[in-house]
N, C-alpha and C. Protein backbone atom coordinates (compact mmCIF):
# COMPACT_ATOMS: atom_id res chain seq x y z
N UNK A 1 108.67 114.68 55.05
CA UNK A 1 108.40 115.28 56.35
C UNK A 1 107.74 114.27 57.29
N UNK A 2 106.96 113.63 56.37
CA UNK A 2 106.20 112.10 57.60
C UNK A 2 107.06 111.56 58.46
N UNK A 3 108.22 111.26 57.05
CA UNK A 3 109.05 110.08 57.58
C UNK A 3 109.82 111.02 58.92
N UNK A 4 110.15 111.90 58.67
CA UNK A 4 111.15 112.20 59.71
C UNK A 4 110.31 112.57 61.04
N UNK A 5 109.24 113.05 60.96
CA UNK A 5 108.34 112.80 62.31
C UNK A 5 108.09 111.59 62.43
N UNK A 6 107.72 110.66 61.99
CA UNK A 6 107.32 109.39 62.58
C UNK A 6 108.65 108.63 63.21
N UNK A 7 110.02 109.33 62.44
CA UNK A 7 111.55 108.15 63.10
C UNK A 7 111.44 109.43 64.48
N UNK A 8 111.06 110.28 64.57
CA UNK A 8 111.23 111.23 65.95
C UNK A 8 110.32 110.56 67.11
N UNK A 9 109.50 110.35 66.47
CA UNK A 9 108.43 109.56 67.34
C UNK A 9 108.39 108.31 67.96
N UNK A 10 108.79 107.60 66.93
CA UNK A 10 109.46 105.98 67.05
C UNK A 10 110.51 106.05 68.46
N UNK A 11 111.40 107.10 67.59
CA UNK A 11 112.68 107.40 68.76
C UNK A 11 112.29 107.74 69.93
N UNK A 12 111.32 108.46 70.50
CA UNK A 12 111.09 108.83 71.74
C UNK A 12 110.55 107.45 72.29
N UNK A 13 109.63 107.14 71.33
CA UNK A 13 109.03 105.81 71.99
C UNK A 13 110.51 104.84 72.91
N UNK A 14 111.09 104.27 71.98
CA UNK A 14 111.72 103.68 72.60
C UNK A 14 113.15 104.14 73.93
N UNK A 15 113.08 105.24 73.44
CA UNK A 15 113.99 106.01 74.64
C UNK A 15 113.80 106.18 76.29
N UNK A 16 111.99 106.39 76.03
CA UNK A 16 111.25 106.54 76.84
C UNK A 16 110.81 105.32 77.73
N UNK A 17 111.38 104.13 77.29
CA UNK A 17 111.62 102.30 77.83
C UNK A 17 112.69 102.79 78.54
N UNK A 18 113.80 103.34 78.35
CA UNK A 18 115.01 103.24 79.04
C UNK A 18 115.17 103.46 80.51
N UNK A 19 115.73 102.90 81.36
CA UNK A 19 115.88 103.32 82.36
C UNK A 19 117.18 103.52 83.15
N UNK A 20 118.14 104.22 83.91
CA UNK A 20 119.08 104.80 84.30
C UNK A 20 119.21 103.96 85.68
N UNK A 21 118.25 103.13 85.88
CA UNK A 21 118.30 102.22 87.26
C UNK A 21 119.28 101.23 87.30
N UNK A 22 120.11 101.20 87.47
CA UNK A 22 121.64 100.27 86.91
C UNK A 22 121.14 98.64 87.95
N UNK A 23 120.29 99.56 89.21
CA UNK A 23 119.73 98.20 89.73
C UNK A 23 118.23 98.18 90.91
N UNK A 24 117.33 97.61 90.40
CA UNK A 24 116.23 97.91 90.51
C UNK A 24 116.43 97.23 91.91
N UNK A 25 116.70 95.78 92.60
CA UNK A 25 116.91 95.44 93.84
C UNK A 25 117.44 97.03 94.82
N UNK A 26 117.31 97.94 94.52
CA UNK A 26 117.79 98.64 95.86
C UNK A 26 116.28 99.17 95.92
N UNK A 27 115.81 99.16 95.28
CA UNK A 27 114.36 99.69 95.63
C UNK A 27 113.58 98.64 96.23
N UNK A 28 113.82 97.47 95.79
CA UNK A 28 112.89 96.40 96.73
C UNK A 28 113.39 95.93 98.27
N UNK A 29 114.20 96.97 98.42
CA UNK A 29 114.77 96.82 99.92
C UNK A 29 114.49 98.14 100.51
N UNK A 30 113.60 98.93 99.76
CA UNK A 30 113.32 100.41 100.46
C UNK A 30 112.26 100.38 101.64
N UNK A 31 112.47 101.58 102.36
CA UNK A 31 111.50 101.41 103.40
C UNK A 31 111.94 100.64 104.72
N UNK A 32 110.53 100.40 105.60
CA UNK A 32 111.18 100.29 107.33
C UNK A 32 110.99 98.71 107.35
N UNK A 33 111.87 97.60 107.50
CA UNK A 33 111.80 96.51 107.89
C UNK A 33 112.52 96.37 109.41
N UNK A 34 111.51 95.00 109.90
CA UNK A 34 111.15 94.84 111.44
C UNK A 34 112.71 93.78 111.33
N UNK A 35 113.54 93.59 112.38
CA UNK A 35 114.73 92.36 112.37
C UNK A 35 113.59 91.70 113.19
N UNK A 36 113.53 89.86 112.81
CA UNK A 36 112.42 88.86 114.08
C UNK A 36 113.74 87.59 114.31
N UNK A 37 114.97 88.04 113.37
CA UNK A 37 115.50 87.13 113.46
C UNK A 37 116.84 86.92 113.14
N UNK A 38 117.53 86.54 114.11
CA UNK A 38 119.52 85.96 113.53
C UNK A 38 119.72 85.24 114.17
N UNK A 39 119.92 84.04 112.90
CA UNK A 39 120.15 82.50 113.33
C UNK A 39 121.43 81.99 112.42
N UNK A 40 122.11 81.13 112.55
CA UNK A 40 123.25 80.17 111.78
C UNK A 40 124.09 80.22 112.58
N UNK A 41 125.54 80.25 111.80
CA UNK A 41 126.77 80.00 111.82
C UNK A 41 127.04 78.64 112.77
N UNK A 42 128.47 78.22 112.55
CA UNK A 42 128.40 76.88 113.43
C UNK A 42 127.49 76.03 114.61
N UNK A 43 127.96 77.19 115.48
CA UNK A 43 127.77 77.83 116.99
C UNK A 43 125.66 77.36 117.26
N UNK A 44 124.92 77.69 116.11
CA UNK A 44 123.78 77.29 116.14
C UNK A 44 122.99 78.68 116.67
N UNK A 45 123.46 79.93 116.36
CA UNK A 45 122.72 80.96 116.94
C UNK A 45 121.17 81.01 116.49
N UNK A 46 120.45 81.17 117.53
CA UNK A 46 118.50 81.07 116.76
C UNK A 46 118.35 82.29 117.62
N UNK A 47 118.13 83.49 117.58
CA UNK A 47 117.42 84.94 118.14
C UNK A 47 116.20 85.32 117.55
N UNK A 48 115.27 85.59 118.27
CA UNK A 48 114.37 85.53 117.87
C UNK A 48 113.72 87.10 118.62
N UNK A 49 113.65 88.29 118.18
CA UNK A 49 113.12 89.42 118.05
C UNK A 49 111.38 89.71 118.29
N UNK A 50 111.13 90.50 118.83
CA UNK A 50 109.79 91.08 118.56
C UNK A 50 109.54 92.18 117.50
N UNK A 51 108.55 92.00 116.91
CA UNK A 51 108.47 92.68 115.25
C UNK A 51 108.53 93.95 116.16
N UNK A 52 109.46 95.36 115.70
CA UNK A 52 109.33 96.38 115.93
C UNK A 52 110.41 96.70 116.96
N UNK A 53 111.04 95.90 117.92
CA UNK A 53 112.49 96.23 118.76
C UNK A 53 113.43 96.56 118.22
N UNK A 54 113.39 95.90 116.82
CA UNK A 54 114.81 96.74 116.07
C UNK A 54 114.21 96.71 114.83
N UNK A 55 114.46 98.26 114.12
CA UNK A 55 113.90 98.39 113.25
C UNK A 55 115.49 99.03 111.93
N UNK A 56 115.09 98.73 110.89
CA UNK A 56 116.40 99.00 109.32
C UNK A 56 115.05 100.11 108.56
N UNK A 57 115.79 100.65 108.33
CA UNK A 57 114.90 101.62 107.29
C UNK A 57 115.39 101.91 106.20
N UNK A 58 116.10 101.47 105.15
CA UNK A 58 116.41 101.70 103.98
C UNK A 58 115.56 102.69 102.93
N UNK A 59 116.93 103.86 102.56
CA UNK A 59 116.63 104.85 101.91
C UNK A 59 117.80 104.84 100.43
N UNK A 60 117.28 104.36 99.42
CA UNK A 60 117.72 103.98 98.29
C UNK A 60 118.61 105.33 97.63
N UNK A 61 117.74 106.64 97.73
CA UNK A 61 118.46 107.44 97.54
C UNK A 61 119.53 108.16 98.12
N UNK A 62 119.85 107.92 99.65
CA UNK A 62 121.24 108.20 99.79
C UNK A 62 121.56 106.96 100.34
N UNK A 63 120.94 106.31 99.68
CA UNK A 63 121.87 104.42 99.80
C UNK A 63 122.37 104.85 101.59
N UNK A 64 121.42 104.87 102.49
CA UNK A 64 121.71 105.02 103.74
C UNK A 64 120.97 103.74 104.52
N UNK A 65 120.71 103.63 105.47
CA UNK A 65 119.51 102.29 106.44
C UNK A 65 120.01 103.03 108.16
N UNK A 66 119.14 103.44 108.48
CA UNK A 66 118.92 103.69 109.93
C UNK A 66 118.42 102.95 110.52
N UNK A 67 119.18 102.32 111.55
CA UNK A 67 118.91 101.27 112.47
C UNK A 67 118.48 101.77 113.63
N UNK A 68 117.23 101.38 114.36
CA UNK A 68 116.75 101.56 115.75
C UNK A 68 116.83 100.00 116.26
N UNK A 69 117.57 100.29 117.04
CA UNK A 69 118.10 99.00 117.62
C UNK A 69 117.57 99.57 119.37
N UNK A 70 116.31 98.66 119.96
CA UNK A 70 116.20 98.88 121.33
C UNK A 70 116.08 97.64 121.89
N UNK A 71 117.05 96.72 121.48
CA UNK A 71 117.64 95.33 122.35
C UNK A 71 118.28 95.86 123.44
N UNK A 72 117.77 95.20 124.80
CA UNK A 72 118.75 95.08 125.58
C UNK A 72 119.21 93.95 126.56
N UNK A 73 118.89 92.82 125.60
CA UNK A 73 119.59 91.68 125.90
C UNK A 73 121.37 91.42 125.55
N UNK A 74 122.16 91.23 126.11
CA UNK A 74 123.41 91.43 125.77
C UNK A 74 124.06 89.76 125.32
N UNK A 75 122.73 88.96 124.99
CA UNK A 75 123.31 87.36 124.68
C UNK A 75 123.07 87.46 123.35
N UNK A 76 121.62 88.29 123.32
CA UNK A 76 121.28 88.23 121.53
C UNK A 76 122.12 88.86 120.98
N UNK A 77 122.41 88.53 119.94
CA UNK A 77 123.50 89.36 118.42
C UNK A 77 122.49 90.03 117.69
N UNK A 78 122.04 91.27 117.62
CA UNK A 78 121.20 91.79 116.80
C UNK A 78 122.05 93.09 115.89
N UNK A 79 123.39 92.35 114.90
CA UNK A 79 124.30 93.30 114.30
C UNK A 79 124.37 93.99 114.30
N UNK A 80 123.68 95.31 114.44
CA UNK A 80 124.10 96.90 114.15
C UNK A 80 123.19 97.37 115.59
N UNK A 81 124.21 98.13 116.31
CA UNK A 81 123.97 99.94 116.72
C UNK A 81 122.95 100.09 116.63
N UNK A 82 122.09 101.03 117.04
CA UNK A 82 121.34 102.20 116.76
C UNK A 82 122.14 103.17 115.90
N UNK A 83 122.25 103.88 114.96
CA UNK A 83 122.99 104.63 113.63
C UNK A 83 122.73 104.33 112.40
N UNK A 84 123.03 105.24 111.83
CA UNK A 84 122.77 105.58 110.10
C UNK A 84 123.71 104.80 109.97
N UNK A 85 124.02 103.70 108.70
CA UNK A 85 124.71 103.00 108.27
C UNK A 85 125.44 103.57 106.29
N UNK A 86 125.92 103.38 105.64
CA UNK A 86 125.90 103.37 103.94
C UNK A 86 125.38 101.96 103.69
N UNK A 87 124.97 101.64 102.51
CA UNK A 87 124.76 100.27 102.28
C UNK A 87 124.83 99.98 100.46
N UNK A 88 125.28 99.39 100.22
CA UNK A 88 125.18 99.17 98.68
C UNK A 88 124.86 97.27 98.22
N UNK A 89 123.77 97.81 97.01
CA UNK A 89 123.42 96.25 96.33
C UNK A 89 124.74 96.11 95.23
N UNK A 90 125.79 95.06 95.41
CA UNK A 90 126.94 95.10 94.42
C UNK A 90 126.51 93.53 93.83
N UNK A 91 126.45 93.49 92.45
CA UNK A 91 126.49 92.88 91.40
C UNK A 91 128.30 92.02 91.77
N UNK A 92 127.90 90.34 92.09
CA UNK A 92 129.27 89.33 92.21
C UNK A 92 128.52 88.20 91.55
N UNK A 93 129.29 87.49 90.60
CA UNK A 93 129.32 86.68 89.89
C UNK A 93 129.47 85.27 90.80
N UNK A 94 130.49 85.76 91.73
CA UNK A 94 130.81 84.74 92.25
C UNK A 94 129.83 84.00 93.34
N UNK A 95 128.79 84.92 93.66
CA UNK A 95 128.22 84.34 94.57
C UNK A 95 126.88 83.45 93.78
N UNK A 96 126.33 82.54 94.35
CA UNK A 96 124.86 82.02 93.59
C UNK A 96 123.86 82.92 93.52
N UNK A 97 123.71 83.94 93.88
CA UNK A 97 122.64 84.99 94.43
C UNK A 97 122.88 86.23 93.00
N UNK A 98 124.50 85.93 92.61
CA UNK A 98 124.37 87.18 91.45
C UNK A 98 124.52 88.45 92.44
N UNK A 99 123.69 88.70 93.46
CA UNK A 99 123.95 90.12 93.92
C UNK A 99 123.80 89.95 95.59
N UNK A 100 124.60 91.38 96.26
CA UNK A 100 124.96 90.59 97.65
C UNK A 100 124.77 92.02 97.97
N UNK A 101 124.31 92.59 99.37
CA UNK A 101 124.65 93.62 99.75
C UNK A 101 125.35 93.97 101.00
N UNK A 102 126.56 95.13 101.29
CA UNK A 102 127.18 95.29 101.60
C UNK A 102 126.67 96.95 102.82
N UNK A 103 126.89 96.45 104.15
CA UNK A 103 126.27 97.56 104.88
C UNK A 103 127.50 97.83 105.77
N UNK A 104 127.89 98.98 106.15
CA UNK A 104 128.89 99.91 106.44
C UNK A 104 130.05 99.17 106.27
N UNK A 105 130.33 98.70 105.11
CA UNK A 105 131.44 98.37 104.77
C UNK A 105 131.43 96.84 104.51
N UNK A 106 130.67 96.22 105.74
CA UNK A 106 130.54 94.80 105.55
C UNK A 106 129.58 93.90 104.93
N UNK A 107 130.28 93.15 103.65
CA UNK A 107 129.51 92.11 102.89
C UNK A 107 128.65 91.34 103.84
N UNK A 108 127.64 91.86 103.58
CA UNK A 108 126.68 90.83 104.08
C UNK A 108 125.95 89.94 103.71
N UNK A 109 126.02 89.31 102.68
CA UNK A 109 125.98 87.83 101.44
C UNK A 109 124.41 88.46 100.88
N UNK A 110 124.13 87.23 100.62
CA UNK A 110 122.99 87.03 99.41
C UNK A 110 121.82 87.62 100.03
N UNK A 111 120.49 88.55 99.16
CA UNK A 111 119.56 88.82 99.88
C UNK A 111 118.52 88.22 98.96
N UNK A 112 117.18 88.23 99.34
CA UNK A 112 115.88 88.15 98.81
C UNK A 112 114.65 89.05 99.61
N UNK A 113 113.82 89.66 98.60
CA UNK A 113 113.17 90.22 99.03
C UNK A 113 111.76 89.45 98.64
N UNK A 114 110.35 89.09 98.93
CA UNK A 114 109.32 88.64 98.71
C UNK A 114 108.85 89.56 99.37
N UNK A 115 106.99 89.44 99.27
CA UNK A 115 106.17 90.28 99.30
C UNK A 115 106.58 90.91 100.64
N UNK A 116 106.74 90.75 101.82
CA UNK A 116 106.83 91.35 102.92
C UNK A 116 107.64 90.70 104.15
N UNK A 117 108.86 90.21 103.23
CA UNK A 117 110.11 89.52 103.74
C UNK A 117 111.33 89.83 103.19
N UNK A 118 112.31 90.09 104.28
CA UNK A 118 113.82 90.58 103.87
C UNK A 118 114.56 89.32 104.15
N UNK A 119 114.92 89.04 103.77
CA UNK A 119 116.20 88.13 103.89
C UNK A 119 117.46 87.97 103.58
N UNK A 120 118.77 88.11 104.84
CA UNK A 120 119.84 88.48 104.39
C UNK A 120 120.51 87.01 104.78
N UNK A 121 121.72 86.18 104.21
CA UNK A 121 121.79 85.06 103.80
C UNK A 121 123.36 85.12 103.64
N UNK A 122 124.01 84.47 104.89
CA UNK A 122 125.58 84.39 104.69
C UNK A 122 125.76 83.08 104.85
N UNK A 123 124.85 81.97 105.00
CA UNK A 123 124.92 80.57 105.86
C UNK A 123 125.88 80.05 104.89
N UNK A 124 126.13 80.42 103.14
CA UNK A 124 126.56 79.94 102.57
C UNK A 124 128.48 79.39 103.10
N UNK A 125 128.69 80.45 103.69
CA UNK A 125 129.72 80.76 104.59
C UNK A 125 129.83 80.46 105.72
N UNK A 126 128.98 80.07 106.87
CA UNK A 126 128.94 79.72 107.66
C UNK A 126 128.97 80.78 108.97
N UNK A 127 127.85 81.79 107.82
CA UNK A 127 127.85 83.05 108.30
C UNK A 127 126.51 83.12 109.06
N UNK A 128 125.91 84.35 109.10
CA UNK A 128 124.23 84.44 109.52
C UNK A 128 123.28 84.36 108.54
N UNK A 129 122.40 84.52 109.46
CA UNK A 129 120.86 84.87 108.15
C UNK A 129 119.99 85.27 109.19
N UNK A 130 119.56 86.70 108.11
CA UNK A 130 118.89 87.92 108.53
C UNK A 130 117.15 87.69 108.24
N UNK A 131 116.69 87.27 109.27
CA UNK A 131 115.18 87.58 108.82
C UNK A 131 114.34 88.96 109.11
N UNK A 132 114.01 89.48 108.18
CA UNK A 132 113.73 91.22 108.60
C UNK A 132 112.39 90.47 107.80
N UNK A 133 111.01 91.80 108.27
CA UNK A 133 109.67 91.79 107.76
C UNK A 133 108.98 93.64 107.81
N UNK A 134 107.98 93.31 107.05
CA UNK A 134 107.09 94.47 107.29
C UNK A 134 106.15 94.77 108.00
């Protein structure tokens, strides 16, 4: 009778490690980040934002990001609308980053998140790069 309570016990123990999070990066992109910045591609674009004019709010559980976009400079490129977007973190081998995320449809390359910095990262391509903050 020990034994079979203690393998019940054992068993929960380790079951109870498990987690159903297939990917923990969508949570380190949760919450309201400020855009201060979109710079690259050939062309040499440098935009430079005030923390809080356009704001991403990423919501992990309906994998959504609401953009408040109140630019109204029409030279700056500040990518998205004002609107609810979908967004997904997809697992690519091919890229150096291992994982890239993809917002209303469009791959938007490699990200990193640090303590209170977003960074979205296409230069590899000769794309943009997203400086978002908290």
């Amino acid at each position: 009778m020990k034994s079979i309570l203690s393998l019940t016990i054992l068993l929960l123990i380790l079951l109870s490690g498990c987690s159903n999070d297939s990917n923990p990066n969508s949570d380190a992109v949760q919450g309201q980040w400020k855009l201060i910045n979109v710079s690259g591609t050939f062309a040499g674009i440098d935009n430079n934002f005030a923390p809080g004019l356009i704001t991403w709010n990423f919501n992990p559980t309906t994998q959504t990001v609401t953009v408040v976009n109140n630019n109204t400079d029409p030279d700056k490129w500040d990518v998205f609308e004002t609107g609810v977007y979908n967004y997904l973190i997809i697992d690519n081998p091919e890229f150096p980053c291992g994982e890239i995320i993809k917002i209303d449809g469009i791959e938007m390359g490699c990200f990193s998140v640090t303590d209170n910095e977003f960074v979205i990262d296409q230069s590899i391509a000769d794309g943009f790069r997203l400086k978002l903050v908290q």
